[in-house]
PDB file of N, CA and C in Angstrom:
ATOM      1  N   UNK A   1     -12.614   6.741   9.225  1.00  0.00           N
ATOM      2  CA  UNK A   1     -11.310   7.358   9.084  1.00  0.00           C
ATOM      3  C   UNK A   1     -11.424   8.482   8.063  1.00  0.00           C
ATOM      4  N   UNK A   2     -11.066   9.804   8.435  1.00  0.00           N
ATOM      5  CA  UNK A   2     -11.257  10.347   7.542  1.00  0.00           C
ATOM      6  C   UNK A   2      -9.858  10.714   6.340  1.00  0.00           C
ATOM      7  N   UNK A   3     -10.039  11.422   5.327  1.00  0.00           N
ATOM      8  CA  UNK A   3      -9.216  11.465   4.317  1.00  0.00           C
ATOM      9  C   UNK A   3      -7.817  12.382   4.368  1.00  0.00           C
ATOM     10  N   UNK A   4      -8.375  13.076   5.345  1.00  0.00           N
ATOM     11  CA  UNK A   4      -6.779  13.751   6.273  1.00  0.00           C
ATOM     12  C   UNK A   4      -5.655  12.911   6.683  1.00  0.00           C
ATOM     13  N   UNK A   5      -6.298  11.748   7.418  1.00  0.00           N
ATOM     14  CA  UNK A   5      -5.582  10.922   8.436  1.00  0.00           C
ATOM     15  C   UNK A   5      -4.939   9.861   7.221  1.00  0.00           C
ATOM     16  N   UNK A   6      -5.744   9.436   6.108  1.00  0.00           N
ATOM     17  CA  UNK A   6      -4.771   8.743   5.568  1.00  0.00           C
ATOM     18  C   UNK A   6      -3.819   9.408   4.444  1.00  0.00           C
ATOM     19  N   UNK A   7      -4.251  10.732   4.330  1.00  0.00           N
ATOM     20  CA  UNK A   7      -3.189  11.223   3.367  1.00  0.00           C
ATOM     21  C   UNK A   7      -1.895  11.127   4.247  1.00  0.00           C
ATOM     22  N   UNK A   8      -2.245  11.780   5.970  1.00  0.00           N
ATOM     23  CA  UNK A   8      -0.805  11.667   7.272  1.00  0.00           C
ATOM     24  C   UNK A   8      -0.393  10.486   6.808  1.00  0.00           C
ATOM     25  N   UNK A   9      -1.087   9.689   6.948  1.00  0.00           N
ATOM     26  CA  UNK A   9      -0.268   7.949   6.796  1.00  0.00           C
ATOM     27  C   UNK A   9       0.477   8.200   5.475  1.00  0.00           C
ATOM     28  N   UNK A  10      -0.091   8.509   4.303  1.00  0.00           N
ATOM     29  CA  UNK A  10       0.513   8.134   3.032  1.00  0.00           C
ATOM     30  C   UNK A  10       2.245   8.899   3.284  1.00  0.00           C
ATOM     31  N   UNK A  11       1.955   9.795   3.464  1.00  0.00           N
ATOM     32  CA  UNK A  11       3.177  10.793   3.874  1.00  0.00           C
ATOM     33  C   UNK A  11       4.192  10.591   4.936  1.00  0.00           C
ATOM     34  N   UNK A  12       3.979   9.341   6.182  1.00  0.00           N
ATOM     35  CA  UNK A  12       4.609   8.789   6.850  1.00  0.00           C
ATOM     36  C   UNK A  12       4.982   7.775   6.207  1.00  0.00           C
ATOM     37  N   UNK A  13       4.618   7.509   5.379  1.00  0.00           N
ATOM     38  CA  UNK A  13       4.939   5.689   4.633  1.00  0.00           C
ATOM     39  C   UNK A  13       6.433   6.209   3.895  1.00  0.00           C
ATOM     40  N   UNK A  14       5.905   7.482   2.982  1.00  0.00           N
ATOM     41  CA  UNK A  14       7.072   8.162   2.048  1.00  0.00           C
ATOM     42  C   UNK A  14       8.502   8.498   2.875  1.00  0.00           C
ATOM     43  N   UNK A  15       7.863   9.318   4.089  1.00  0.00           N
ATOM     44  CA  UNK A  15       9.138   9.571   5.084  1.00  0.00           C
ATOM     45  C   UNK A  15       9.684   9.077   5.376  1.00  0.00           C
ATOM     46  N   UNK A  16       9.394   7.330   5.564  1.00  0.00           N
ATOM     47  CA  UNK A  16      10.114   5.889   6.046  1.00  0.00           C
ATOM     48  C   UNK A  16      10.823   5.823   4.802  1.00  0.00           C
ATOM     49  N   UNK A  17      10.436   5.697   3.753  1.00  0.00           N
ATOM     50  CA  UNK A  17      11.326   4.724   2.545  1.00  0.00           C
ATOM     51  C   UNK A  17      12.144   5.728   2.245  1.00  0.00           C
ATOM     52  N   UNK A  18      11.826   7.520   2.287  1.00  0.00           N
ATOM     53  CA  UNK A  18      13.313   8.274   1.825  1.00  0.00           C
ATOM     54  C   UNK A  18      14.460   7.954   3.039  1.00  0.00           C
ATOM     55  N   UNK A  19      13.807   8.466   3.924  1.00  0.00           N
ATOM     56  CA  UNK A  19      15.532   8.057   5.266  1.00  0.00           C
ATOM     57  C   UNK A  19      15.638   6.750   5.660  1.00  0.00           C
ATOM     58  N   UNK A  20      14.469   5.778   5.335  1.00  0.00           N
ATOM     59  CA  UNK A  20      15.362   4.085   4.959  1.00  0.00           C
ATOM     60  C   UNK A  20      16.592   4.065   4.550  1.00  0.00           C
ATOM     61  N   UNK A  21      17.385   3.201   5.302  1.00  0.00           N
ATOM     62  CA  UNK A  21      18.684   2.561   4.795  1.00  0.00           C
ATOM     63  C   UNK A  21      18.498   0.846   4.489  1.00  0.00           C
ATOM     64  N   UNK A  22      17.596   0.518   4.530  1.00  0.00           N
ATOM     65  CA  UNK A  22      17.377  -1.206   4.846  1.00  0.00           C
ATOM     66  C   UNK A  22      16.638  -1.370   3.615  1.00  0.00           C
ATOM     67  N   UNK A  23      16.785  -2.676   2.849  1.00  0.00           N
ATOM     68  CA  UNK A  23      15.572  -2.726   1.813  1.00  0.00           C
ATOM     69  C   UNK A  23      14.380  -3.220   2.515  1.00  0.00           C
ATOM     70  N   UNK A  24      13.996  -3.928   4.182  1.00  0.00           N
ATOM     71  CA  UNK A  24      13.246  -4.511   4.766  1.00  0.00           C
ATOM     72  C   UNK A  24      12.287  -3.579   5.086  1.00  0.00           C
ATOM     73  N   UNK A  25      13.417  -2.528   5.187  1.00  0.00           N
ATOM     74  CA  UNK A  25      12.313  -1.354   6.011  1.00  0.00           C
ATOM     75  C   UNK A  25      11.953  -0.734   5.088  1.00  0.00           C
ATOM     76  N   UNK A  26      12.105  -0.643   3.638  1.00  0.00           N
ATOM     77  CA  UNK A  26      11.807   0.048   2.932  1.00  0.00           C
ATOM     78  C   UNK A  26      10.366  -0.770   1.923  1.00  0.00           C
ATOM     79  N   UNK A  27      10.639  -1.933   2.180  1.00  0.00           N
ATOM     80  CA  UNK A  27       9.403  -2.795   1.368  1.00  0.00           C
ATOM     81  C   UNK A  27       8.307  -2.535   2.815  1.00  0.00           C
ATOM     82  N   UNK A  28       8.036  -2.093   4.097  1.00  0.00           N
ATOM     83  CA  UNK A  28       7.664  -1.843   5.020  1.00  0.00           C
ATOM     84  C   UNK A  28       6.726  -0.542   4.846  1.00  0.00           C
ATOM     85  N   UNK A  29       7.733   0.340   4.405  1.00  0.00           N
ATOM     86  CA  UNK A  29       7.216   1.594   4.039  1.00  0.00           C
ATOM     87  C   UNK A  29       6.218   1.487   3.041  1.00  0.00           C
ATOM     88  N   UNK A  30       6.892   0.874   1.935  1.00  0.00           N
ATOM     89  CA  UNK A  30       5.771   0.787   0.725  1.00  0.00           C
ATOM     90  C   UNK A  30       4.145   0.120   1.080  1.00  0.00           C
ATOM     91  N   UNK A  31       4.553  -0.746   2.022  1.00  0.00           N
ATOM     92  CA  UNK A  31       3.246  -1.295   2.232  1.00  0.00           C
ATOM     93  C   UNK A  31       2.408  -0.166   3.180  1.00  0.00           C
ATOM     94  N   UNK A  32       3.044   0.521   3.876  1.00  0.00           N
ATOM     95  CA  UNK A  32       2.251   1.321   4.639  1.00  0.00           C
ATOM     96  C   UNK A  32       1.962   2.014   3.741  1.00  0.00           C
ATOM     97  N   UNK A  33       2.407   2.556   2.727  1.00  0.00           N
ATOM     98  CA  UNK A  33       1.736   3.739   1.806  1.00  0.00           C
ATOM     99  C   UNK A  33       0.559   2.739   0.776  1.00  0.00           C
ATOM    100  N   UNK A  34       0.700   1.823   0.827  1.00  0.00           N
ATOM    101  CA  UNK A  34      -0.067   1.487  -0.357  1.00  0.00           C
ATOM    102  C   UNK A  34      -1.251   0.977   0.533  1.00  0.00           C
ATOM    103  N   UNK A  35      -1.197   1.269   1.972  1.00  0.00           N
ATOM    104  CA  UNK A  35      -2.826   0.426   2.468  1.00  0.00           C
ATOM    105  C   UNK A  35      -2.992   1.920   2.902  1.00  0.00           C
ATOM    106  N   UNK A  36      -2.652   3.048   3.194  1.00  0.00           N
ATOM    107  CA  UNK A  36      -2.963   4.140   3.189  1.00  0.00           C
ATOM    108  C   UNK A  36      -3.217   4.840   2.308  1.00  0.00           C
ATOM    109  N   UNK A  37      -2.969   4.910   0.695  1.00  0.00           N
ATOM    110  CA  UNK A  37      -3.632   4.930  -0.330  1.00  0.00           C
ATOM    111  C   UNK A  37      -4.924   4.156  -0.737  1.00  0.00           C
ATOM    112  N   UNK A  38      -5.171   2.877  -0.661  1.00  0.00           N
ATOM    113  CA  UNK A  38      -6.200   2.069  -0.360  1.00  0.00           C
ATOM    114  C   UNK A  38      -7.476   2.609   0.731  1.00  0.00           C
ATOM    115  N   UNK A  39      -7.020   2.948   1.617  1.00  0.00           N
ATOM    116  CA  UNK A  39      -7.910   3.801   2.618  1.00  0.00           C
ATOM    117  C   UNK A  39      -8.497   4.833   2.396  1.00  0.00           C
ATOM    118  N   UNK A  40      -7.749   5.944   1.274  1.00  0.00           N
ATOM    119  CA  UNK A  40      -8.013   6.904   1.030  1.00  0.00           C
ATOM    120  C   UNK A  40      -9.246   7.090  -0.012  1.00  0.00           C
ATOM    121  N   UNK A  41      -8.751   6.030  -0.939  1.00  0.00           N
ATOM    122  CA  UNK A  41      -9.570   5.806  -2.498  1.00  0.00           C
ATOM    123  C   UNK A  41     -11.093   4.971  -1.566  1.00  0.00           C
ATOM    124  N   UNK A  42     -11.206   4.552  -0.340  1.00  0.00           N
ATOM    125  CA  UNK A  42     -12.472   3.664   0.586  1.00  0.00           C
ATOM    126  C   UNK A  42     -13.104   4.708   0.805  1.00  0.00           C
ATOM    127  N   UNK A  43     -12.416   5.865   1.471  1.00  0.00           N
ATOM    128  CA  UNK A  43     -12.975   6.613   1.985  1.00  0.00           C
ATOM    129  C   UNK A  43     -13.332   7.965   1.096  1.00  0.00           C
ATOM    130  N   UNK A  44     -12.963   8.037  -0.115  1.00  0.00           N
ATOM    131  CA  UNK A  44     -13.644   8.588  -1.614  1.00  0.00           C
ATOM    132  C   UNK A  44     -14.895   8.170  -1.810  1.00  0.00           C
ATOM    133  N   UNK A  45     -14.845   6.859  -1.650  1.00  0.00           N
ATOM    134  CA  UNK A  45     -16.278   6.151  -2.405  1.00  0.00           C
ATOM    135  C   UNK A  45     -17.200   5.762  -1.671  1.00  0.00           C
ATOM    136  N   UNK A  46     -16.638   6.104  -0.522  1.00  0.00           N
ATOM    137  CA  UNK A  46     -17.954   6.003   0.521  1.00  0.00           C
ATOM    138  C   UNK A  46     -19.166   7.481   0.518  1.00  0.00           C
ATOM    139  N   UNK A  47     -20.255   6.577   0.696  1.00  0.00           N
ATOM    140  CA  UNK A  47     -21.547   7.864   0.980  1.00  0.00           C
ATOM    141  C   UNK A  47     -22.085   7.623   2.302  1.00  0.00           C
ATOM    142  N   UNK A  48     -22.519   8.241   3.461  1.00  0.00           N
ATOM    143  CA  UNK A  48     -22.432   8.566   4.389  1.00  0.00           C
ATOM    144  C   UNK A  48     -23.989   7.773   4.628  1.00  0.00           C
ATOM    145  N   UNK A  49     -24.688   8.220   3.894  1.00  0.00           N
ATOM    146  CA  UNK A  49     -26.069   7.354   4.050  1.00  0.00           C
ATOM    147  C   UNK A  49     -26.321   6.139   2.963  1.00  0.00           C
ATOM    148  N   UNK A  50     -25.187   5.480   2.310  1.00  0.00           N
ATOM    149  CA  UNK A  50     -25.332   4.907   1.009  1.00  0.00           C
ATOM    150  C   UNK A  50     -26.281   3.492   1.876  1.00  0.00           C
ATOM    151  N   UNK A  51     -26.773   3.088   0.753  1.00  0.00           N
ATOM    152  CA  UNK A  51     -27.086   1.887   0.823  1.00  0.00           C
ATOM    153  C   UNK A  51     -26.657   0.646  -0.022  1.00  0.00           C
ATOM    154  N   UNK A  52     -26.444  -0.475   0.431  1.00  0.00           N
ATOM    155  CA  UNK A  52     -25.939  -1.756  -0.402  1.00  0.00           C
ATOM    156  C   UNK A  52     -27.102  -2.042  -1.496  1.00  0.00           C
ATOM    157  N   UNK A  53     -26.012  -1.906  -2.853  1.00  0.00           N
ATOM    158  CA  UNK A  53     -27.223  -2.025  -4.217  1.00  0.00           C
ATOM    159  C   UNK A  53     -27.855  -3.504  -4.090  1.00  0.00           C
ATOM    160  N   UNK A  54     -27.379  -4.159  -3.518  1.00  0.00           N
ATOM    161  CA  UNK A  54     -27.591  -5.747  -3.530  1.00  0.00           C
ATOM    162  C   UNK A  54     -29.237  -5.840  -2.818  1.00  0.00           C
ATOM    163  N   UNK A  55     -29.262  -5.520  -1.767  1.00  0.00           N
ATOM    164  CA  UNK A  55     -30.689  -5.481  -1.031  1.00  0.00           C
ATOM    165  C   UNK A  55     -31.337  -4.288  -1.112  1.00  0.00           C
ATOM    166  N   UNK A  56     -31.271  -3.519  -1.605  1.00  0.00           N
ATOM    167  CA  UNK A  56     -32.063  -2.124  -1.695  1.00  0.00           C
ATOM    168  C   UNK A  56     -32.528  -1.774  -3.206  1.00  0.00           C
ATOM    169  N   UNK A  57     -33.619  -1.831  -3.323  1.00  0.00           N
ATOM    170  CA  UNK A  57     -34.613  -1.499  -4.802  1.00  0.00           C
ATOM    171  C   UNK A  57     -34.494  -0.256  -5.047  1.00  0.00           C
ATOM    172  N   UNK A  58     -34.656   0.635  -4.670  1.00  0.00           N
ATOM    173  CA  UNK A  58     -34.422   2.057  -5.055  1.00  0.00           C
ATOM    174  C   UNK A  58     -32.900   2.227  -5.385  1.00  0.00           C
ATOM    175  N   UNK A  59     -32.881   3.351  -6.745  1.00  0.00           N
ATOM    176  CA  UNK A  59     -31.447   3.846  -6.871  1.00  0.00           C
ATOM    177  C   UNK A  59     -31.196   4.943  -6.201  1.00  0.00           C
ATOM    178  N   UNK A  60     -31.485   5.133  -4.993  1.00  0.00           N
ATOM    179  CA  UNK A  60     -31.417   6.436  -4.224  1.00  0.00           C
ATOM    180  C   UNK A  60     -30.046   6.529  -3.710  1.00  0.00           C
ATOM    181  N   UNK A  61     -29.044   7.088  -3.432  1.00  0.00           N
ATOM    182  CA  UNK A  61     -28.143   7.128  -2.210  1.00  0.00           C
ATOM    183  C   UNK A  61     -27.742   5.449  -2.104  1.00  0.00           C
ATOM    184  N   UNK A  62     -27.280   5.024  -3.487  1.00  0.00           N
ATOM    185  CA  UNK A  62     -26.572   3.717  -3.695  1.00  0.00           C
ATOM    186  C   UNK A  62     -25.265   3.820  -3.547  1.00  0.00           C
ATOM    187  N   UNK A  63     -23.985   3.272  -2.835  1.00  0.00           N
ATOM    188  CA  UNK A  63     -23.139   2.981  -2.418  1.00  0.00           C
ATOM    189  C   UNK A  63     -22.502   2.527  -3.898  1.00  0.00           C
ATOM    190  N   UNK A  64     -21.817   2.890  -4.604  1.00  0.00           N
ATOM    191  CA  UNK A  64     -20.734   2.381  -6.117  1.00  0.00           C
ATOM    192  C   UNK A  64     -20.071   1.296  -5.239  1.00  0.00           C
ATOM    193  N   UNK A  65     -19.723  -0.054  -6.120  1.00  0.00           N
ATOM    194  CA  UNK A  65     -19.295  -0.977  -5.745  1.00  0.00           C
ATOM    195  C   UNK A  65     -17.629  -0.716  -6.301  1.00  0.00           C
ATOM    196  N   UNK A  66     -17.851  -0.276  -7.762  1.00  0.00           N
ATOM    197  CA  UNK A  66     -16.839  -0.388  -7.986  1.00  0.00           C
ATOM    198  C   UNK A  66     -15.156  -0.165  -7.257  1.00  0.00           C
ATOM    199  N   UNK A  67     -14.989   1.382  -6.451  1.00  0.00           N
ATOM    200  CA  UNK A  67     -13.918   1.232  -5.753  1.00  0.00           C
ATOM    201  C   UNK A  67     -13.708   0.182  -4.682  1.00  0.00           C
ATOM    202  N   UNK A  68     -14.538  -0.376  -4.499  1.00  0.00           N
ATOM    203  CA  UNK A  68     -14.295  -1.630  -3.521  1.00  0.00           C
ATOM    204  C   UNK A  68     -13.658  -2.945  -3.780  1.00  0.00           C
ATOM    205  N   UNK A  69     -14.403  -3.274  -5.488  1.00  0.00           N
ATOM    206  CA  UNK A  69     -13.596  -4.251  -6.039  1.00  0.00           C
ATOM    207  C   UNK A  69     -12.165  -4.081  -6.518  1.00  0.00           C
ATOM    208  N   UNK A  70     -11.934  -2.175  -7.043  1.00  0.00           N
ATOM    209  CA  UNK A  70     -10.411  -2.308  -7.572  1.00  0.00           C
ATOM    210  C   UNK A  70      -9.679  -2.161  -6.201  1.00  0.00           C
ATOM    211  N   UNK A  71      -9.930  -1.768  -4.667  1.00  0.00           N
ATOM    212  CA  UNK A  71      -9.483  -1.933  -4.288  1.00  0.00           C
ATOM    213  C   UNK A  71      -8.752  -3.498  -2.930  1.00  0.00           C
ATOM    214  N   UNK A  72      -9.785  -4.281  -3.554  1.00  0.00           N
ATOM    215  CA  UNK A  72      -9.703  -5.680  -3.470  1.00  0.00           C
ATOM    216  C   UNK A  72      -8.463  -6.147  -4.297  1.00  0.00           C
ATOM    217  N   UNK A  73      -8.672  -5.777  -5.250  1.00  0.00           N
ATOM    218  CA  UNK A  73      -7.571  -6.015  -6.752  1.00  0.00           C
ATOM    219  C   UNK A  73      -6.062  -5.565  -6.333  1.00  0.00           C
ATOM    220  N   UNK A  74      -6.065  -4.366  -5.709  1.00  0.00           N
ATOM    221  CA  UNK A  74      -4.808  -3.838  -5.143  1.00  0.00           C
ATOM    222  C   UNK A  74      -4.170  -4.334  -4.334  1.00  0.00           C
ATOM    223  N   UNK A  75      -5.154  -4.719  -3.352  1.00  0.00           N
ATOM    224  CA  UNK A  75      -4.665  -5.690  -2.448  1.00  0.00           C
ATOM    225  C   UNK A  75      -4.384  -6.883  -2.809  1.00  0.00           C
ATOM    226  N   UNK A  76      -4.781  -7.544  -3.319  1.00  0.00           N
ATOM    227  CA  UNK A  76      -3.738  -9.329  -3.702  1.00  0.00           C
ATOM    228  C   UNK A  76      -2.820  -8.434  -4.623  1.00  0.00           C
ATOM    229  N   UNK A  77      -2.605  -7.600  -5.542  1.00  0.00           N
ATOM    230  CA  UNK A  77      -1.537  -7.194  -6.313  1.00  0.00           C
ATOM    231  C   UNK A  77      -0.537  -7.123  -5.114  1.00  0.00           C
ATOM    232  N   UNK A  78      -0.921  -6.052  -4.316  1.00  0.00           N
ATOM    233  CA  UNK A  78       0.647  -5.537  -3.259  1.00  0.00           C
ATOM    234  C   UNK A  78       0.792  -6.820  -2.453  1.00  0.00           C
ATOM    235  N   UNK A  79       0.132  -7.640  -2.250  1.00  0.00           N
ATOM    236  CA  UNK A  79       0.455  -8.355  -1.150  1.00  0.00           C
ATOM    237  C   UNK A  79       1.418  -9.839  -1.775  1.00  0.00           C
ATOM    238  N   UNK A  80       0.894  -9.738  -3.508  1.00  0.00           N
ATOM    239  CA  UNK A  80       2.250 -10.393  -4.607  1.00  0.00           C
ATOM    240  C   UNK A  80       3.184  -9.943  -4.402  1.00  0.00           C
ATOM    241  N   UNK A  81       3.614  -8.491  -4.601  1.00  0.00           N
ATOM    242  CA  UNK A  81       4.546  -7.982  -5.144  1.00  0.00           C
ATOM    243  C   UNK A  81       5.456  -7.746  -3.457  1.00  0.00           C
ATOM    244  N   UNK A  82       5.034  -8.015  -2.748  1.00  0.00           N
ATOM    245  CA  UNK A  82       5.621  -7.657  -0.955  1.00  0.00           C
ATOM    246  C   UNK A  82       6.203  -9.066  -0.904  1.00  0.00           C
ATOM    247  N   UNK A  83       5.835  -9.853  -1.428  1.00  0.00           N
ATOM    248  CA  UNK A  83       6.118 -11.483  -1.466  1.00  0.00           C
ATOM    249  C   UNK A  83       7.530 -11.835  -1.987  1.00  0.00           C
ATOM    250  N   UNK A  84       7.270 -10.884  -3.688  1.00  0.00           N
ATOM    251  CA  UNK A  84       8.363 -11.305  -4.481  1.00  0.00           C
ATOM    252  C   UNK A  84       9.574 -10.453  -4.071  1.00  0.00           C
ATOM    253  N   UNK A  85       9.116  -9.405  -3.546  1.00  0.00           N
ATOM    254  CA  UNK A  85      10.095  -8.143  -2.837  1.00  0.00           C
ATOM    255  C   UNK A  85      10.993  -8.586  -1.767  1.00  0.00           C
ATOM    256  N   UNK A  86      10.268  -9.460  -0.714  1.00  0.00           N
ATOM    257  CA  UNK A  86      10.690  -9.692   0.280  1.00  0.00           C
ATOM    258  C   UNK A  86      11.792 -11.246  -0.103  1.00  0.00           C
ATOM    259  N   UNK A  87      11.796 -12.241  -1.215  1.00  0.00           N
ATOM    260  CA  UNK A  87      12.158 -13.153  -1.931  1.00  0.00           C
ATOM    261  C   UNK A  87      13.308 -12.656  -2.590  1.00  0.00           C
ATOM    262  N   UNK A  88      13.529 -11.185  -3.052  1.00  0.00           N
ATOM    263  CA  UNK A  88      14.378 -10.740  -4.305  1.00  0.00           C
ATOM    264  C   UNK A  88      15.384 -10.166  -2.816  1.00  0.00           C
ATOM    265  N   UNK A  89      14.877  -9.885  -1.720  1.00  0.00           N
ATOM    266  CA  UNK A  89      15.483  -9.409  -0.741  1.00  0.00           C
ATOM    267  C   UNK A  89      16.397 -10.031   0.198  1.00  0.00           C
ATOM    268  N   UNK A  90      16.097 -11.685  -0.007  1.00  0.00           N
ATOM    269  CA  UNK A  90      16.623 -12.808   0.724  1.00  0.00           C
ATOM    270  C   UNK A  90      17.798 -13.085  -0.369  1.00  0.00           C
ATOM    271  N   UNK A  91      17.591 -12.984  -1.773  1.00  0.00           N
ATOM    272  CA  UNK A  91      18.345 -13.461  -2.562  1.00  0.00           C
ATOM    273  C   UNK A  91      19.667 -12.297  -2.131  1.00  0.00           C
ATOM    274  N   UNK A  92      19.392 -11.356  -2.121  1.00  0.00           N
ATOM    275  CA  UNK A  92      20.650  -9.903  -2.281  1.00  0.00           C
ATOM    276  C   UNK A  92      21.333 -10.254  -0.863  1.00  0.00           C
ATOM    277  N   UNK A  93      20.583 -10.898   0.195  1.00  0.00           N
ATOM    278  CA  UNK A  93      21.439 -10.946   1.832  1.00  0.00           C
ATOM    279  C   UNK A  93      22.156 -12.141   1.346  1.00  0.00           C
ATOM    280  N   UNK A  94      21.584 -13.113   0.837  1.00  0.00           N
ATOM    281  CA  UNK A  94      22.523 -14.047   0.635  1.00  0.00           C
ATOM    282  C   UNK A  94      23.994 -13.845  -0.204  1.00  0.00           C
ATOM    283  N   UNK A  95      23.585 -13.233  -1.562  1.00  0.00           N
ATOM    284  CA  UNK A  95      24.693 -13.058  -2.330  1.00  0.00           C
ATOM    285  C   UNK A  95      25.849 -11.887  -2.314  1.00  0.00           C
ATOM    286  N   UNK A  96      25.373 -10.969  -1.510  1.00  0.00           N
ATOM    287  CA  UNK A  96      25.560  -9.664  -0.839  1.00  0.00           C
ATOM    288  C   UNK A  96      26.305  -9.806   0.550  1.00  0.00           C
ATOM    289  N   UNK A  97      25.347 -10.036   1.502  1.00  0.00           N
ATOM    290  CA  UNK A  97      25.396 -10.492   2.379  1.00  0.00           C
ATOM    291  C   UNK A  97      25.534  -9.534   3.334  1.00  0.00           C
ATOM    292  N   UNK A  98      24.527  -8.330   2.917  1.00  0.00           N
ATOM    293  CA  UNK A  98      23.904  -7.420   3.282  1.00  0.00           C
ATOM    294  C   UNK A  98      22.402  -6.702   2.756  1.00  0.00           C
ATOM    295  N   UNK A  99      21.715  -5.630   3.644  1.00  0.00           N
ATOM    296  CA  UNK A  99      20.726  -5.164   3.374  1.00  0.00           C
ATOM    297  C   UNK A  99      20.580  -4.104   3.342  1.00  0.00           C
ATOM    298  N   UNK A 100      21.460  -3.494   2.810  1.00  0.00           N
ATOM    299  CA  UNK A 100      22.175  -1.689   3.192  1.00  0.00           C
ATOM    300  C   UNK A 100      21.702  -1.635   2.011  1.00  0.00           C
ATOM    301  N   UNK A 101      21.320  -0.378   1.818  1.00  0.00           N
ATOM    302  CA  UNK A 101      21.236   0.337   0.335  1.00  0.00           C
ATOM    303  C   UNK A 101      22.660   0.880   0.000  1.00  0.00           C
ATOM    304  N   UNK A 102      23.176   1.750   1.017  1.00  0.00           N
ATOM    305  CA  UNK A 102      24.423   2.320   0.445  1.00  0.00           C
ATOM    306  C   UNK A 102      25.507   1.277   0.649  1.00  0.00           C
ATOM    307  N   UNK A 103      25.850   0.063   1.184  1.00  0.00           N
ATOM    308  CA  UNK A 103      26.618  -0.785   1.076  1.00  0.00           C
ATOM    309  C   UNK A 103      26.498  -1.222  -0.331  1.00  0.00           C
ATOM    310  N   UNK A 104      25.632  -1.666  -0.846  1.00  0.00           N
ATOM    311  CA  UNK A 104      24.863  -1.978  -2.032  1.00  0.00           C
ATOM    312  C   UNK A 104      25.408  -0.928  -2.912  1.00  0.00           C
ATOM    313  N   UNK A 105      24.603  -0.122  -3.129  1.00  0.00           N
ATOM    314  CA  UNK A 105      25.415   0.609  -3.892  1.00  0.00           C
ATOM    315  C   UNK A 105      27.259   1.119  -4.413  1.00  0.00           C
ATOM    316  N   UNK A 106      27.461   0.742  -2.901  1.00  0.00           N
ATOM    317  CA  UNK A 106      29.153   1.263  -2.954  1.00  0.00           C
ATOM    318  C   UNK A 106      29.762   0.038  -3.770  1.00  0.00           C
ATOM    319  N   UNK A 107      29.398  -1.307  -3.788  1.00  0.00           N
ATOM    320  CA  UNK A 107      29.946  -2.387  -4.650  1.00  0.00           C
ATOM    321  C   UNK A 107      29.562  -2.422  -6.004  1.00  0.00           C
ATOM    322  N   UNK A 108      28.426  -2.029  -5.949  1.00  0.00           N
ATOM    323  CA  UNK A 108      28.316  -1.313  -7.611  1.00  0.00           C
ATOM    324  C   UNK A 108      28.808  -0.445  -8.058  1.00  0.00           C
ATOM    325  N   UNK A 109      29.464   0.169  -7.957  1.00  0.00           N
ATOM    326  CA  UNK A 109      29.807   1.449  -8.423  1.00  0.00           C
ATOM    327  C   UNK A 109      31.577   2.017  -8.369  1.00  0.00           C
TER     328      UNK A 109
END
């Protein structure tokens, strides 16, 4: 995948959550931007001929591990925070008893 295609994604993720009206569709969006950011930072740290440091003796055209693990890290983070999002989201339909942003807002205010 190259780094074009997921910046498109990152920028479709954004386009969803500004003209979102739903918080469902909008914790939706976020996740699409944040595994399309994830994709992007994969496809940074990739080398085209790398090799895995694990089985390969030479430091030639070694593959960095590191963006792989923080982006391991990102992933159980967003996939918490989509959890507690989607939890804080059940609580507002219940007490609300809606999922409108601007309904939402209009009782606040």
């Amino acid at each position: 995948m190259s780094p074009l295609l997921s910046f498109i994604i990152v920028l479709i993720g954004i386009y969803g959550l500004v003209i979102s009206k739903n918080i469902i569709k909008s914790i939706v969006c976020l996740n699409i931007t944040q595994t399309a950011v994830i994709l992007l930072f994969l496809n940074f740290g990739n080398l085209s001929d790398g090799n895995i440091p694990i089985i390969h003796d030479s430091s030639i055209n070694i593959v960095d591990p590191l963006p792989q693990a923080l982006m391991i890290t990102a992933i159980v983070i967003g996939s918490s925070i989509t959890a507690l999002s989607l939890i804080i989201s059940i609580k507002i339909f219940h007490y609300y008893g809606t999922l409108n942003w601007e309904k939402l807002l209009e009782r606040e205010g």
